[in-house]
Every structure is written in C-alpha cells, then in structure tokens.
PDB file of N, CA and C in Angstrom:
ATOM      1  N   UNK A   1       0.793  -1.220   0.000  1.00  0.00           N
ATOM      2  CA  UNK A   1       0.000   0.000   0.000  1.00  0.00           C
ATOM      3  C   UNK A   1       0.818   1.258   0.000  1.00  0.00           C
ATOM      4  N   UNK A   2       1.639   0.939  -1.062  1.00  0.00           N
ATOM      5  CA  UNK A   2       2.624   2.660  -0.853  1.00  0.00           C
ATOM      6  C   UNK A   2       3.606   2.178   0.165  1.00  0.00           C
ATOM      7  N   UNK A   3       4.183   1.665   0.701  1.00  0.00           N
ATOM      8  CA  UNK A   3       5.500   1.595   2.181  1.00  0.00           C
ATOM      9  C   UNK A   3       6.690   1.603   0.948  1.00  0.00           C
ATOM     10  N   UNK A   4       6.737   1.203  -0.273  1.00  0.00           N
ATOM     11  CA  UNK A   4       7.731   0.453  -0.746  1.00  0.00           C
ATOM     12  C   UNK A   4       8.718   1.618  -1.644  1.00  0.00           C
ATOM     13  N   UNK A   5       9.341   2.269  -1.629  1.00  0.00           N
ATOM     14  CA  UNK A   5      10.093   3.484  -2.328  1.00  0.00           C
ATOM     15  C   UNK A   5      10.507   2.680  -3.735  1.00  0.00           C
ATOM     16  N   UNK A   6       9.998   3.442  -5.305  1.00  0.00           N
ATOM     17  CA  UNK A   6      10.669   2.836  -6.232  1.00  0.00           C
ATOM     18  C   UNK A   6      11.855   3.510  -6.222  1.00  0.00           C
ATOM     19  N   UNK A   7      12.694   4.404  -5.598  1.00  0.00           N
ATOM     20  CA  UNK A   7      14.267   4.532  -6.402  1.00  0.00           C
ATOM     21  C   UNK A   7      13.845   5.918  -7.178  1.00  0.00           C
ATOM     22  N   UNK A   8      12.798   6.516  -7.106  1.00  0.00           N
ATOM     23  CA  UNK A   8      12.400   7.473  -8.502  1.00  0.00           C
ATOM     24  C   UNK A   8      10.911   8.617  -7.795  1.00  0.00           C
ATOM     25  N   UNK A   9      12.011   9.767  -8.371  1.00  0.00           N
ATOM     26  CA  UNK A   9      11.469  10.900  -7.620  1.00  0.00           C
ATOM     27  C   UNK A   9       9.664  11.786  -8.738  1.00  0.00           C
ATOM     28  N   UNK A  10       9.202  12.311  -8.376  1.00  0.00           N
ATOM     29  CA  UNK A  10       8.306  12.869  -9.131  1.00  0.00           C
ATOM     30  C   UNK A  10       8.060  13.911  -8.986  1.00  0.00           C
ATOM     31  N   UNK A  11       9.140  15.233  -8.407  1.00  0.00           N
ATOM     32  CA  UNK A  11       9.220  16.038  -8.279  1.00  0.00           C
ATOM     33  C   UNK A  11       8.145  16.993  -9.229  1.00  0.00           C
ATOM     34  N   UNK A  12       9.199  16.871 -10.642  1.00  0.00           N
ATOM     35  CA  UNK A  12       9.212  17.935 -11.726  1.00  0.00           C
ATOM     36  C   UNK A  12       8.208  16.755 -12.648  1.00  0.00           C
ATOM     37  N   UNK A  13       8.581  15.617 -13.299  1.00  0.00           N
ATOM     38  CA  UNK A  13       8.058  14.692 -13.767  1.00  0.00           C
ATOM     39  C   UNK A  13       7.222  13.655 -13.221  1.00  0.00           C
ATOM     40  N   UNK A  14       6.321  12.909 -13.932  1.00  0.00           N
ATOM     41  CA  UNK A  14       5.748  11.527 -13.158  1.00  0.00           C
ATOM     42  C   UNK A  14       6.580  10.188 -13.048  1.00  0.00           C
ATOM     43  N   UNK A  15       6.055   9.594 -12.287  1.00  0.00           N
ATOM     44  CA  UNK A  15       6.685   8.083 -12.176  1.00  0.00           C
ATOM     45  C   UNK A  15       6.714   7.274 -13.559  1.00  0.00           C
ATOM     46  N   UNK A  16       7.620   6.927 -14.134  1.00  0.00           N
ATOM     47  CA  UNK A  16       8.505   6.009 -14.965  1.00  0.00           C
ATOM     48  C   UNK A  16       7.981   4.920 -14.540  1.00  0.00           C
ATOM     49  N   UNK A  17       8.251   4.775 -13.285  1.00  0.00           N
ATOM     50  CA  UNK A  17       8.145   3.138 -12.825  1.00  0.00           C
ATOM     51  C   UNK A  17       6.878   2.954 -12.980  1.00  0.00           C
ATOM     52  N   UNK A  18       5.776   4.100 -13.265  1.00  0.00           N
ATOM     53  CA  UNK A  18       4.198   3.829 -13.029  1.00  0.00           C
ATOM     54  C   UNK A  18       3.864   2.661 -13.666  1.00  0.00           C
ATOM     55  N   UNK A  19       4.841   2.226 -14.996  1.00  0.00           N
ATOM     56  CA  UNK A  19       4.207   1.474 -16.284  1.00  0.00           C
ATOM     57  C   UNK A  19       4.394  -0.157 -15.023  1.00  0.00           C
ATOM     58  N   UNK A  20       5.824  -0.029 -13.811  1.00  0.00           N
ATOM     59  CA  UNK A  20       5.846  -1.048 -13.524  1.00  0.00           C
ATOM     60  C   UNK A  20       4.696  -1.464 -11.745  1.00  0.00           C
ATOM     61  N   UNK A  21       3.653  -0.269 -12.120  1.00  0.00           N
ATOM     62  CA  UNK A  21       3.097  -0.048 -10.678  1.00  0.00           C
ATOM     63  C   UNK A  21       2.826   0.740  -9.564  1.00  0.00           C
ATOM     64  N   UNK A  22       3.826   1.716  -9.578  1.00  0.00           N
ATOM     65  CA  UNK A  22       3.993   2.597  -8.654  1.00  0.00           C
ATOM     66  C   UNK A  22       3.417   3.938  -9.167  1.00  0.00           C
ATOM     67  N   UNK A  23       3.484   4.499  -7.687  1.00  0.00           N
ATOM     68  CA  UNK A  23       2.908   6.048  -8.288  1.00  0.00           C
ATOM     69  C   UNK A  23       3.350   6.914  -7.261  1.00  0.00           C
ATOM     70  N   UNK A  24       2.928   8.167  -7.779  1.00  0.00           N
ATOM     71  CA  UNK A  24       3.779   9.340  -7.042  1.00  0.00           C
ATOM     72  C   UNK A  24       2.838   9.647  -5.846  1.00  0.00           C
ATOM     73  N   UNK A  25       3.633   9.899  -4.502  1.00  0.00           N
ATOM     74  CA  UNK A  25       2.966  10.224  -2.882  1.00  0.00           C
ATOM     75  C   UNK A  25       4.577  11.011  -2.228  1.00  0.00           C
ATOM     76  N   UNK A  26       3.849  12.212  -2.271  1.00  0.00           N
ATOM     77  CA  UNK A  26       5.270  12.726  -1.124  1.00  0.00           C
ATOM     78  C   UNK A  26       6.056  13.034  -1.871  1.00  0.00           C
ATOM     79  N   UNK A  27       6.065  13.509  -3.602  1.00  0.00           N
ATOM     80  CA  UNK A  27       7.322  13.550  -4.394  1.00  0.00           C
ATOM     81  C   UNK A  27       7.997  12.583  -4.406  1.00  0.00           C
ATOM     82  N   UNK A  28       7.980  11.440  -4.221  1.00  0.00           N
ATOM     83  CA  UNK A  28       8.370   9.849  -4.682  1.00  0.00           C
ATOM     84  C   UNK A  28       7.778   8.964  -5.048  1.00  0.00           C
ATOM     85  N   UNK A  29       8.284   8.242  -5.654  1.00  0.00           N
ATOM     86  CA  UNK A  29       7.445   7.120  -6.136  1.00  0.00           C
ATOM     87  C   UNK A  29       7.562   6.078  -5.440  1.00  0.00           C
ATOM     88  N   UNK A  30       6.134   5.176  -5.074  1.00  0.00           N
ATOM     89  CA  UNK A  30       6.202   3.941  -4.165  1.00  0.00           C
ATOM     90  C   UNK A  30       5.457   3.131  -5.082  1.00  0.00           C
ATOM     91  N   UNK A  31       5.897   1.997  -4.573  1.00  0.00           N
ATOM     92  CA  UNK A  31       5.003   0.518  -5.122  1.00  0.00           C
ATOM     93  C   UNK A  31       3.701   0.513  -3.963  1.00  0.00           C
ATOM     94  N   UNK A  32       2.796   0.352  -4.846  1.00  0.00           N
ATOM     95  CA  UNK A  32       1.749   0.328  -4.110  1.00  0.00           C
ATOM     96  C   UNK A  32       1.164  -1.141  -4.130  1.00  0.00           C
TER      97      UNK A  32
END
C-alpha cells in the first residue's frame, strides 16, 4: 500500500516506474 520506495522521484516529472506499478505520494514514487 505505498511503504515500498521505487528509487524514482516525481518532483518535476511523473513516475517512470508507473508502467511497472507505482505512483507518485510525497514527491516519490512507491510501489503500491
């Protein structure tokens, strides 16, 4: 539920990793 940090920020841009799951909370990206 989000605890899991992908490595990848979403500051300025969105999550990359989204395609592998994750999404942006807090300006980072977590596996949800």
């Amino acid at each position: 539920g989000g605890s899991v940090p992908c490595g990848e920020s979403c500051v300025f841009i969105p999550c990359i990793t989204s395609l592998a799951g994750c999404s942006c909370k807090n300006k980072v990206c977590y596996y949800d």
